[in-house]
PDB file of N, CA and C in Angstrom:
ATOM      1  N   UNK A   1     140.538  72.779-187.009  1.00  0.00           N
ATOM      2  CA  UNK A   1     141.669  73.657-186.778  1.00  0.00           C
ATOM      3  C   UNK A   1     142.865  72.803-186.368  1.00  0.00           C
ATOM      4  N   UNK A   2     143.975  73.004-186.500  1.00  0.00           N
ATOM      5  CA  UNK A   2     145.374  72.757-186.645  1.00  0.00           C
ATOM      6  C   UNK A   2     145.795  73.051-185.524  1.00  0.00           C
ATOM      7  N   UNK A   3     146.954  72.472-184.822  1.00  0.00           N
ATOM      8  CA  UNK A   3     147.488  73.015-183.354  1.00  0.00           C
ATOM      9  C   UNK A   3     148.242  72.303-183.434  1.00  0.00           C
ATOM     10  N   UNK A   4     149.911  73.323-183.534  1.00  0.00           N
ATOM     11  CA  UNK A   4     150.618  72.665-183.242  1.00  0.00           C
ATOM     12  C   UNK A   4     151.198  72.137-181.705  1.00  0.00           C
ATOM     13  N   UNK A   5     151.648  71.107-182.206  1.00  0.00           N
ATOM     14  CA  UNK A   5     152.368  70.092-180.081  1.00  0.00           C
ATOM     15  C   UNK A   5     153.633  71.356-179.812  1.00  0.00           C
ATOM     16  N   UNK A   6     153.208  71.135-178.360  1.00  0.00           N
ATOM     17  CA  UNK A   6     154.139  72.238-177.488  1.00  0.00           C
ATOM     18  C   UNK A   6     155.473  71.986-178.264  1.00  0.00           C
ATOM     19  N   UNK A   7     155.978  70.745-178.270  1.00  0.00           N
ATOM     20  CA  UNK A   7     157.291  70.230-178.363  1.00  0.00           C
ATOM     21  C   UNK A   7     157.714  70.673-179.440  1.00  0.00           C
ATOM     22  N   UNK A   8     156.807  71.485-180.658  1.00  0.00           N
ATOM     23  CA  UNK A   8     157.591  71.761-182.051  1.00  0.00           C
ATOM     24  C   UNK A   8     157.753  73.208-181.476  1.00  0.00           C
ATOM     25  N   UNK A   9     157.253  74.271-181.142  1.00  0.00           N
ATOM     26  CA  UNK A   9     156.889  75.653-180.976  1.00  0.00           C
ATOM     27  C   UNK A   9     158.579  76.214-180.809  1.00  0.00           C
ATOM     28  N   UNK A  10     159.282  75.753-180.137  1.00  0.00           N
ATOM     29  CA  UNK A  10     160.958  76.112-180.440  1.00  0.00           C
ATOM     30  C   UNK A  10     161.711  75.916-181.696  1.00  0.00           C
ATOM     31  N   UNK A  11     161.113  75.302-182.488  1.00  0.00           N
ATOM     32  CA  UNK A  11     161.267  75.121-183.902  1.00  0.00           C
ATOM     33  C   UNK A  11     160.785  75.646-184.959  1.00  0.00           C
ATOM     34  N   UNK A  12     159.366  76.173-184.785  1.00  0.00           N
ATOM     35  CA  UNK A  12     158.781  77.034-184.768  1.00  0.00           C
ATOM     36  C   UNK A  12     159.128  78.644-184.987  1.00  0.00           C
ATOM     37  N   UNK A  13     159.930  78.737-183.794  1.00  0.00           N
ATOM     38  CA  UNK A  13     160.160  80.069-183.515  1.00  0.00           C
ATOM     39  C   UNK A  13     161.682  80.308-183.932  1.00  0.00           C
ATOM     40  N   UNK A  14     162.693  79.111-184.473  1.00  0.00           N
ATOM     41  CA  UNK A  14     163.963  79.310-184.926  1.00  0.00           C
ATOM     42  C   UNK A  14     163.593  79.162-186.527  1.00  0.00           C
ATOM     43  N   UNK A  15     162.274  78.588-187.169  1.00  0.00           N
ATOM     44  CA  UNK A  15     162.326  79.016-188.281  1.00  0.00           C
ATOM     45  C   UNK A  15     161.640  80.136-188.884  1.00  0.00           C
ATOM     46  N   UNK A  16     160.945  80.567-188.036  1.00  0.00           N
ATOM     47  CA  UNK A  16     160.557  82.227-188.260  1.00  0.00           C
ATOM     48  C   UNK A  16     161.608  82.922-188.335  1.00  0.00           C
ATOM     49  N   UNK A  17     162.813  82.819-186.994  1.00  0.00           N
ATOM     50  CA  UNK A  17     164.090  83.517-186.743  1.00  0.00           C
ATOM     51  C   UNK A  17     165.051  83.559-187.821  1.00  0.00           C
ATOM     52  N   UNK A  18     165.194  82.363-188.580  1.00  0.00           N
ATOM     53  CA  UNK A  18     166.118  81.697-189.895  1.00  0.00           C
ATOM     54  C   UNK A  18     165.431  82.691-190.955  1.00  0.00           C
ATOM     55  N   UNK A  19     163.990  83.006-190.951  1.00  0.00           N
ATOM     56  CA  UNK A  19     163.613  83.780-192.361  1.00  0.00           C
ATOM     57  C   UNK A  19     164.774  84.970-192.756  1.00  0.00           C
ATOM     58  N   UNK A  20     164.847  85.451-191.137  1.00  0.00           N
ATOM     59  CA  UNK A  20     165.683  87.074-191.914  1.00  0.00           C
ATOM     60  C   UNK A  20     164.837  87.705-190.981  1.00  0.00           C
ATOM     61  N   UNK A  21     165.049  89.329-191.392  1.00  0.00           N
ATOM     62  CA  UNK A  21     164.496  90.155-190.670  1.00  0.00           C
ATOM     63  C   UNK A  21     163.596  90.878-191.510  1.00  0.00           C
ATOM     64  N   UNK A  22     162.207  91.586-191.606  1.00  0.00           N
ATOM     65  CA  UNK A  22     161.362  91.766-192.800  1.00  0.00           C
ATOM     66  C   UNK A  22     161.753  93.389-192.885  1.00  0.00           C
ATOM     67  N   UNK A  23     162.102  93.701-194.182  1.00  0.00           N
ATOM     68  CA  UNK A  23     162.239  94.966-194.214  1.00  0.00           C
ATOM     69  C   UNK A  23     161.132  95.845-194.714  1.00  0.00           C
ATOM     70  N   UNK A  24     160.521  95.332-194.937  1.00  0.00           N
ATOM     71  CA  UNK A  24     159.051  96.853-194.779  1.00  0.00           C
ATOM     72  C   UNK A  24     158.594  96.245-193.451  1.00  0.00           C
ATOM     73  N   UNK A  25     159.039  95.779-192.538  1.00  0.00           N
ATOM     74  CA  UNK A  25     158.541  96.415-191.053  1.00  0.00           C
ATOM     75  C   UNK A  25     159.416  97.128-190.413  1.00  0.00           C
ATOM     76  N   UNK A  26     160.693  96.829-190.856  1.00  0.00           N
ATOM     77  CA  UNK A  26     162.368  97.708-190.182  1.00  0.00           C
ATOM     78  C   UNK A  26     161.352  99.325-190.995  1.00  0.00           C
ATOM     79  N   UNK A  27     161.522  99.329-192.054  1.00  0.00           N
ATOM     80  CA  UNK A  27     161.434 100.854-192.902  1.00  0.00           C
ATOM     81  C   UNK A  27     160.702 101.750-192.601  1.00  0.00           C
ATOM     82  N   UNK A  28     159.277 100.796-191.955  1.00  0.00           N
ATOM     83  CA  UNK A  28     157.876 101.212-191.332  1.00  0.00           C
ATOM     84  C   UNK A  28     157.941 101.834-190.357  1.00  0.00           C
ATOM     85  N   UNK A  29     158.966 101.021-189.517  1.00  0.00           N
ATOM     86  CA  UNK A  29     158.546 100.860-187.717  1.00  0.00           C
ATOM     87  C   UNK A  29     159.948 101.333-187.155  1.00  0.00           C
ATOM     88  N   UNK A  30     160.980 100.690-188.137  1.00  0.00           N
ATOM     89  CA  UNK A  30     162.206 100.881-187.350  1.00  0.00           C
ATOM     90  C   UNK A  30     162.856  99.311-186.814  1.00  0.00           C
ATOM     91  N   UNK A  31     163.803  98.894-186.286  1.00  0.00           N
ATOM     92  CA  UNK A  31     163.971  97.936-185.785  1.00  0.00           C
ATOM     93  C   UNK A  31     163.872  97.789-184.277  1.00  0.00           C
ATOM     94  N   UNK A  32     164.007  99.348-183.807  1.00  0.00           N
ATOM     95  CA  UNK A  32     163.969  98.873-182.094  1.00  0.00           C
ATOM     96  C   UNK A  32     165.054  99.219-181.521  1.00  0.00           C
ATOM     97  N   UNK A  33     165.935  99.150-182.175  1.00  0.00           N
ATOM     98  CA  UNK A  33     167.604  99.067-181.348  1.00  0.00           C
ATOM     99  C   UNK A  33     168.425 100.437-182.195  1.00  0.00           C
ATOM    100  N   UNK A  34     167.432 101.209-182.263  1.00  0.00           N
ATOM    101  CA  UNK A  34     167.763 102.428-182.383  1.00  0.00           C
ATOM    102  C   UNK A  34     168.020 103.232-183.744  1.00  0.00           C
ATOM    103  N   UNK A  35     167.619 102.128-184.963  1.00  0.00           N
ATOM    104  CA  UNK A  35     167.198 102.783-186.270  1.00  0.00           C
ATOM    105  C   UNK A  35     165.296 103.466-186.355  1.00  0.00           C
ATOM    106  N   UNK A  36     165.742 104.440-186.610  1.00  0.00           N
ATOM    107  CA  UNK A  36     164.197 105.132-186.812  1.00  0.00           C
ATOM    108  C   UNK A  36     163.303 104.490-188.230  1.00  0.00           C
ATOM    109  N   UNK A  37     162.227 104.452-188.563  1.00  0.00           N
ATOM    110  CA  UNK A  37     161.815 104.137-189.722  1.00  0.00           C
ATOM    111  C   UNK A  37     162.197 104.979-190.729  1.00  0.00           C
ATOM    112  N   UNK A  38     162.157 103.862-192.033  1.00  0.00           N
ATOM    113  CA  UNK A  38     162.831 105.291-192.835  1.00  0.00           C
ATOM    114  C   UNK A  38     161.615 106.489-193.077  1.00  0.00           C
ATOM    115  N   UNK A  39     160.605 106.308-193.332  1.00  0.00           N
ATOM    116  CA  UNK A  39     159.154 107.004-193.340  1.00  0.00           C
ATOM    117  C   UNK A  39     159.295 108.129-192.059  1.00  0.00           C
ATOM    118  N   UNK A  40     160.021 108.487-191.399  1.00  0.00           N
ATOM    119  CA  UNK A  40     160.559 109.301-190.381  1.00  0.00           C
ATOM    120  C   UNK A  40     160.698 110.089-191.397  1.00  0.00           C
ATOM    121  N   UNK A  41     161.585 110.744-192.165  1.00  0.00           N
ATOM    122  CA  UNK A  41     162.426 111.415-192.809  1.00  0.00           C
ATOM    123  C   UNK A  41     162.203 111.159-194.290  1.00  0.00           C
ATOM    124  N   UNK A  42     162.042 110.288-194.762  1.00  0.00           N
ATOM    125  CA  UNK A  42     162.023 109.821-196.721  1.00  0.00           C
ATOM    126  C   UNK A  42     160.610 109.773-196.708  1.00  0.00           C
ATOM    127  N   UNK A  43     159.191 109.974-195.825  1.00  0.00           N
ATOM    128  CA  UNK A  43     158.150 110.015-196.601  1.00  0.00           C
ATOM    129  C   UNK A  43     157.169 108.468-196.867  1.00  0.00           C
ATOM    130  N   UNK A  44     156.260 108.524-196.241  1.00  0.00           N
ATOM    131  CA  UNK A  44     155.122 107.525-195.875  1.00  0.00           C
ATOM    132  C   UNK A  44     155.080 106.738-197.051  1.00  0.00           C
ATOM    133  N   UNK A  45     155.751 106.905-198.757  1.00  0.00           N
ATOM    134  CA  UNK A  45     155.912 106.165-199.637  1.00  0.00           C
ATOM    135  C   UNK A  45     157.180 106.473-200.367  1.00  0.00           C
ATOM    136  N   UNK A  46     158.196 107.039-199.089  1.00  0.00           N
ATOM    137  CA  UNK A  46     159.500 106.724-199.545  1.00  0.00           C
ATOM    138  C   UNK A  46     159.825 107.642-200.797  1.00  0.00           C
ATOM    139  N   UNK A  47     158.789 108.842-200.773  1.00  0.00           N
ATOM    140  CA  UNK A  47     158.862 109.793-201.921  1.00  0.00           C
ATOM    141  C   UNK A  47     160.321 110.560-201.882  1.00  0.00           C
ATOM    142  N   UNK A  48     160.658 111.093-200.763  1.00  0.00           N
ATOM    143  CA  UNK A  48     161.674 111.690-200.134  1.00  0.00           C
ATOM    144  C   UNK A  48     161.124 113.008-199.552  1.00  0.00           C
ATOM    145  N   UNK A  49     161.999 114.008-199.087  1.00  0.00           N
ATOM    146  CA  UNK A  49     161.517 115.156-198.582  1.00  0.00           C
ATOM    147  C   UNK A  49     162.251 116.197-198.954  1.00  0.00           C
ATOM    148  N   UNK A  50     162.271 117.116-200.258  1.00  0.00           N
ATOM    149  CA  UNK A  50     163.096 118.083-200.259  1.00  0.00           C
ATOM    150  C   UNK A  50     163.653 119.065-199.202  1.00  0.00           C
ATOM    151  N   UNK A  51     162.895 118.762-198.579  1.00  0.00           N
ATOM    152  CA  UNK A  51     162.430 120.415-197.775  1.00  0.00           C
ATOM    153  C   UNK A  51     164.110 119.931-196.421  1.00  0.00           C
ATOM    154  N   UNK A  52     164.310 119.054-196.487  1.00  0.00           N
ATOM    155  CA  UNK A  52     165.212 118.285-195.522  1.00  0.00           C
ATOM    156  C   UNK A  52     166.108 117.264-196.431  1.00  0.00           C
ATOM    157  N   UNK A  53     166.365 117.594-197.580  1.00  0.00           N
ATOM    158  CA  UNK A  53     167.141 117.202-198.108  1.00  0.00           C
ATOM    159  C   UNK A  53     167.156 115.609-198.456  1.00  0.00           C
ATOM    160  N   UNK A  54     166.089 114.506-197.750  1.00  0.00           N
ATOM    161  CA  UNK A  54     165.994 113.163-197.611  1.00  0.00           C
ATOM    162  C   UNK A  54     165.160 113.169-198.822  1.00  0.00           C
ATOM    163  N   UNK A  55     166.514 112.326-199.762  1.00  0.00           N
ATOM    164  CA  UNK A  55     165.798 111.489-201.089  1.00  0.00           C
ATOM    165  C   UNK A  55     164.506 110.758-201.398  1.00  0.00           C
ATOM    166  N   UNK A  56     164.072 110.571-202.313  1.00  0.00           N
ATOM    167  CA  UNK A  56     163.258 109.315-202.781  1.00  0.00           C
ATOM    168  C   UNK A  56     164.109 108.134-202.617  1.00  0.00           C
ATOM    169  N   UNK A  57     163.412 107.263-201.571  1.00  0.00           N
ATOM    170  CA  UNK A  57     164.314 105.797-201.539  1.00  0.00           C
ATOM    171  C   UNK A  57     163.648 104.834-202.616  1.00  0.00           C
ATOM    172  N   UNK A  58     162.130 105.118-203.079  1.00  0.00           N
ATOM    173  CA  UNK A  58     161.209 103.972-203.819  1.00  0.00           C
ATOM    174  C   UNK A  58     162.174 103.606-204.755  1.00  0.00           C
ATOM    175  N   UNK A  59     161.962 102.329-205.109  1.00  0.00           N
ATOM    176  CA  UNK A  59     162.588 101.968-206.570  1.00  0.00           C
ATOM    177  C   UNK A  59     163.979 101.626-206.553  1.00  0.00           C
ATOM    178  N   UNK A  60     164.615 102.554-205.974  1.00  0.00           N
ATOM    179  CA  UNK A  60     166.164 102.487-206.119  1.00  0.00           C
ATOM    180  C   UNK A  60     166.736 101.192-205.958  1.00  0.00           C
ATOM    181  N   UNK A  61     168.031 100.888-206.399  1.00  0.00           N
ATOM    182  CA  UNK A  61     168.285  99.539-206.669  1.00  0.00           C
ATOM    183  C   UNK A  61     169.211  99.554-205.080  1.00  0.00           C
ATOM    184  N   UNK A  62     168.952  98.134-205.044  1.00  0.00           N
ATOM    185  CA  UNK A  62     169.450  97.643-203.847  1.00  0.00           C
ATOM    186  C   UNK A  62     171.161  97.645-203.359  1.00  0.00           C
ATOM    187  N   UNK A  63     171.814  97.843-204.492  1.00  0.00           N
ATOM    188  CA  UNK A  63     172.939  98.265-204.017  1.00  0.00           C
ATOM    189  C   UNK A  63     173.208  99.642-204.066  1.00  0.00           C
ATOM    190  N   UNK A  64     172.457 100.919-204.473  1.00  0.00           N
ATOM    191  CA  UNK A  64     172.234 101.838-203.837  1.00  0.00           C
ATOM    192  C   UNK A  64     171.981 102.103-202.855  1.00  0.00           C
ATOM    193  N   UNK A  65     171.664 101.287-202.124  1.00  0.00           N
ATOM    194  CA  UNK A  65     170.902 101.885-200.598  1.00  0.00           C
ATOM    195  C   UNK A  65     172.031 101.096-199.715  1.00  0.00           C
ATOM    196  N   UNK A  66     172.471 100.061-200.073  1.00  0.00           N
ATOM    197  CA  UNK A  66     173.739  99.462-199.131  1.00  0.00           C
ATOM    198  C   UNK A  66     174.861 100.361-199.061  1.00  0.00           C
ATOM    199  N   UNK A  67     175.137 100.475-200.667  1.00  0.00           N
ATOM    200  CA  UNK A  67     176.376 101.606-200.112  1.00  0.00           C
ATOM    201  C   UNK A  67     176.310 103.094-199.920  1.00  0.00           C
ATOM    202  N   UNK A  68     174.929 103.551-199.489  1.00  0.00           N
ATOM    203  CA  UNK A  68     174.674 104.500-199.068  1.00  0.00           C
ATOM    204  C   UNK A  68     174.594 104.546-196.993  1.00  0.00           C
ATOM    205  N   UNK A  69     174.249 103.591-196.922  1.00  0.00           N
ATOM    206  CA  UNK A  69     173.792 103.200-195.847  1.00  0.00           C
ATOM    207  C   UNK A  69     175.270 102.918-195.078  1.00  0.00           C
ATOM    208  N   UNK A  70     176.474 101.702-195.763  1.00  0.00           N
ATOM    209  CA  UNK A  70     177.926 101.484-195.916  1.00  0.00           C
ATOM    210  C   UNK A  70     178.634 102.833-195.579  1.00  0.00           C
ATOM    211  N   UNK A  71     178.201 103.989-196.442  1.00  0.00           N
ATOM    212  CA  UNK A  71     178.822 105.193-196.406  1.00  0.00           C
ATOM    213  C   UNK A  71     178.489 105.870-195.095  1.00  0.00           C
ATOM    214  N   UNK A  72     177.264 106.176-194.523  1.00  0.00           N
ATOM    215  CA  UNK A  72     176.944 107.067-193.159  1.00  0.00           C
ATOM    216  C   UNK A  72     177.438 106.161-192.381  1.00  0.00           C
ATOM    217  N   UNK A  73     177.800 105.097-191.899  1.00  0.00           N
ATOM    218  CA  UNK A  73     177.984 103.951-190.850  1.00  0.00           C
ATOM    219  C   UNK A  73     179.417 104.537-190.974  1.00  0.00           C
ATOM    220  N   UNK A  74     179.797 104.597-192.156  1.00  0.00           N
ATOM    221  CA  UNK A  74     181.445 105.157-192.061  1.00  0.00           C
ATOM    222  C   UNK A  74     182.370 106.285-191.628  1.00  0.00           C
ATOM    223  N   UNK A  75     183.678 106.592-191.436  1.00  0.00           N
ATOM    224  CA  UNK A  75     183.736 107.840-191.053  1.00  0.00           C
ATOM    225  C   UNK A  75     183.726 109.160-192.056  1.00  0.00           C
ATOM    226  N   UNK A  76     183.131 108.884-193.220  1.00  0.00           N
ATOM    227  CA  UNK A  76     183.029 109.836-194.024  1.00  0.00           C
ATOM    228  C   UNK A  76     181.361 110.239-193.584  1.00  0.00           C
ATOM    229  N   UNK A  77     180.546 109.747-192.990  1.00  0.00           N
ATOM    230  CA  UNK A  77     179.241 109.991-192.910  1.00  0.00           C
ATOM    231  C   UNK A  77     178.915 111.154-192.771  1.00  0.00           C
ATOM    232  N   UNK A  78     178.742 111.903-192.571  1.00  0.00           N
ATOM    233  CA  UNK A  78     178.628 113.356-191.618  1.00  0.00           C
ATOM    234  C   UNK A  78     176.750 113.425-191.321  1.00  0.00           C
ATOM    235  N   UNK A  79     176.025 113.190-191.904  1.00  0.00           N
ATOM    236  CA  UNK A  79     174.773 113.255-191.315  1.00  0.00           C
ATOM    237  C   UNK A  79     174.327 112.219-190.271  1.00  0.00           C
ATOM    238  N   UNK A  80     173.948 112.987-188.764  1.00  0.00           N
ATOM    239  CA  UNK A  80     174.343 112.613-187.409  1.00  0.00           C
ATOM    240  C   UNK A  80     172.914 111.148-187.636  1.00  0.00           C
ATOM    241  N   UNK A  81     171.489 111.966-188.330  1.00  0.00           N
ATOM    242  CA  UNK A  81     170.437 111.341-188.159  1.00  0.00           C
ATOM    243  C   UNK A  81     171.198 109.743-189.137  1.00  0.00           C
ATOM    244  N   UNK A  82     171.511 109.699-189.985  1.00  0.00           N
ATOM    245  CA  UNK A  82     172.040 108.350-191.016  1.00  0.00           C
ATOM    246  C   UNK A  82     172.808 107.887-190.437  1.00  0.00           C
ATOM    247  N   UNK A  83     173.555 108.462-189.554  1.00  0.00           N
ATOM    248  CA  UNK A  83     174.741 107.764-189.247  1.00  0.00           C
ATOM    249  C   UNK A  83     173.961 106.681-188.250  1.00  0.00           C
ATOM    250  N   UNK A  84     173.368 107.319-186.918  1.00  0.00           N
ATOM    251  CA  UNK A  84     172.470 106.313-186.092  1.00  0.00           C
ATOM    252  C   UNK A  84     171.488 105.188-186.929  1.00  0.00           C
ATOM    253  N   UNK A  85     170.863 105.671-188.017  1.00  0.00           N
ATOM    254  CA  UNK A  85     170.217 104.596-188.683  1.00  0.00           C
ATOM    255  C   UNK A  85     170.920 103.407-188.694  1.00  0.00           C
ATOM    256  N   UNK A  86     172.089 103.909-190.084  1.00  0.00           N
ATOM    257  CA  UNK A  86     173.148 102.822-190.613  1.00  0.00           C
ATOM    258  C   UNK A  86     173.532 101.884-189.672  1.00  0.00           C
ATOM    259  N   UNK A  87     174.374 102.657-188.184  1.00  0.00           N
ATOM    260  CA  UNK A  87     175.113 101.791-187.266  1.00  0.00           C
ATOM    261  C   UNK A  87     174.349 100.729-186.340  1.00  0.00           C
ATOM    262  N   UNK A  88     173.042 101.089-186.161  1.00  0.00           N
ATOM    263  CA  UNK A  88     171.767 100.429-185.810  1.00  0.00           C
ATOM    264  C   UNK A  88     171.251  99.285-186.342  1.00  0.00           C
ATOM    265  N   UNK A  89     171.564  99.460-187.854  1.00  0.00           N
ATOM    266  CA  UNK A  89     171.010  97.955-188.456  1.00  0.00           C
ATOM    267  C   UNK A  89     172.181  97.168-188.764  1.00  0.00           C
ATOM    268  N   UNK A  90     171.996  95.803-188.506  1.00  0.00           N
ATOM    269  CA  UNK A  90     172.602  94.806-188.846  1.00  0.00           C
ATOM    270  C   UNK A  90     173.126  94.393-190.270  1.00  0.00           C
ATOM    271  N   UNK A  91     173.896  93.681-190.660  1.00  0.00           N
ATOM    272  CA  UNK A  91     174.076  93.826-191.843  1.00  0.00           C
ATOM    273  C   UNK A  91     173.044  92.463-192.451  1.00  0.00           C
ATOM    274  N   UNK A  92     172.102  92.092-192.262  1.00  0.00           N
ATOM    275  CA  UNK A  92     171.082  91.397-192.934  1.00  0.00           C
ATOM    276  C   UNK A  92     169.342  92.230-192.792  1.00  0.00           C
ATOM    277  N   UNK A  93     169.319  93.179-191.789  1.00  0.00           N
ATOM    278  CA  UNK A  93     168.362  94.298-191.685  1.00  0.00           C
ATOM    279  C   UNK A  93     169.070  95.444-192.903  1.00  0.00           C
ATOM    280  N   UNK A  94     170.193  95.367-192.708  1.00  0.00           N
ATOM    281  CA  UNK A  94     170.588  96.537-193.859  1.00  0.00           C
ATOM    282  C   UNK A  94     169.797  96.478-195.171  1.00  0.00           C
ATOM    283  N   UNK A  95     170.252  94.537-195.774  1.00  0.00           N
ATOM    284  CA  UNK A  95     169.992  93.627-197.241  1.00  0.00           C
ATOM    285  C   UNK A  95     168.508  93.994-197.050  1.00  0.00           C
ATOM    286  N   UNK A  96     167.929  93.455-195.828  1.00  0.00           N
ATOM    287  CA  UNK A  96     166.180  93.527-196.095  1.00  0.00           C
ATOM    288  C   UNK A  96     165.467  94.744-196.303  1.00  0.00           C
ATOM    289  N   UNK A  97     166.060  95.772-195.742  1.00  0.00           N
ATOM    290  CA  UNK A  97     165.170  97.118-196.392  1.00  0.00           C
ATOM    291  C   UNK A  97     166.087  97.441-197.385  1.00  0.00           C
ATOM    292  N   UNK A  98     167.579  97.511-198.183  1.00  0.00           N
ATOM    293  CA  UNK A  98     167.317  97.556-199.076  1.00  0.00           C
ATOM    294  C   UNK A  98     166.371  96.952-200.563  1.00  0.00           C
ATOM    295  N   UNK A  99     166.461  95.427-199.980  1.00  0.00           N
ATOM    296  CA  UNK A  99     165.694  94.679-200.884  1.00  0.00           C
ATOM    297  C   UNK A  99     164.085  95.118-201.069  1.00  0.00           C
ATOM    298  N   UNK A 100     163.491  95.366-199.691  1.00  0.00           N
ATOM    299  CA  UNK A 100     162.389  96.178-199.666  1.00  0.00           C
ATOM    300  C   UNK A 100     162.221  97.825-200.429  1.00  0.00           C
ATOM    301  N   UNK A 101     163.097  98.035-200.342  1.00  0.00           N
ATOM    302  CA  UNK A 101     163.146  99.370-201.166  1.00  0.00           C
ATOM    303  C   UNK A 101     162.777  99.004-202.922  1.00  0.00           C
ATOM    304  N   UNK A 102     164.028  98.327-202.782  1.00  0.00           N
ATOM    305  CA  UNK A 102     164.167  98.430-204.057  1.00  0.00           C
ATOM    306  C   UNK A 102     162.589  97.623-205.124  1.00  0.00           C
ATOM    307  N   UNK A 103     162.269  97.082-204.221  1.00  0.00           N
ATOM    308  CA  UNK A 103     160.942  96.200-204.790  1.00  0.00           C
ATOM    309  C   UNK A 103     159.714  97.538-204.876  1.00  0.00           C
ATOM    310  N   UNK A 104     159.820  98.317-204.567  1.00  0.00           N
ATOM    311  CA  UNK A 104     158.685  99.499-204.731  1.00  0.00           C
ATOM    312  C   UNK A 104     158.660 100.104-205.940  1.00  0.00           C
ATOM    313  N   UNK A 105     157.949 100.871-206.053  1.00  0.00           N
ATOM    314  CA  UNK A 105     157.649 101.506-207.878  1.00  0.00           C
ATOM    315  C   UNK A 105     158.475 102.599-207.542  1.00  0.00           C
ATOM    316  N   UNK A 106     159.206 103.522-208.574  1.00  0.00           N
ATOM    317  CA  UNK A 106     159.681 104.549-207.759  1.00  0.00           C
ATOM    318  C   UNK A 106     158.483 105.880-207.598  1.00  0.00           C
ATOM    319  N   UNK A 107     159.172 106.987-207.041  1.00  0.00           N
ATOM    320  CA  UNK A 107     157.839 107.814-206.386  1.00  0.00           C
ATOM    321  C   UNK A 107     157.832 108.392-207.676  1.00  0.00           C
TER     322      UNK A 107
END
């Protein structure tokens, strides 16, 4: 077995940090800082939810979901739940669950 020396483990942990942020765990889980998962509302495979008006996100292309996401963060947003998502994620958590989205089959 492998072990790395104390002395790299800060290096370590700034190149985990350098990856990005993973967006099927933001979409899953949420980020923490006050975006909900999208599976809250769009559906455990991102099918969407008629019944509440929340789309199918699967599939969709990645600059769909930015400037959707662009749009509720904005003052044209009017849906209170998107708006907290949008303003919540960062703009490289934004790129990663769209990119995560868009890598799914659609529903």
């Amino acid at each position: 077995m492998h072990r790395i020396p104390i002395v790299l483990l800060p290096l370590c942990a700034l190149l985990v940090a350098a990856a990005g942020p993973d967006g099927s765990v933001i979409a899953h889980d949420g980020n923490g800082h006050g975006a909900l998962a999208c599976t809250t509302c769009h559906g455990q495979t991102f099918q969407g939810n008629p019944a509440i008006h929340a789309p199918a996100l699967a599939g969709e292309p990645a600059t769909t979901v930015l400037a959707r996401l662009a749009h509720y963060a904005g003052p044209s947003g009017h849906n209170a739940m998107m708006r907290q998502v949008a303003t919540s994620l960062s703009p490289a958590e934004r790129r990663a669950v769209a990119t995560y989205l868009a890598s799914l089959p659609k529903s």
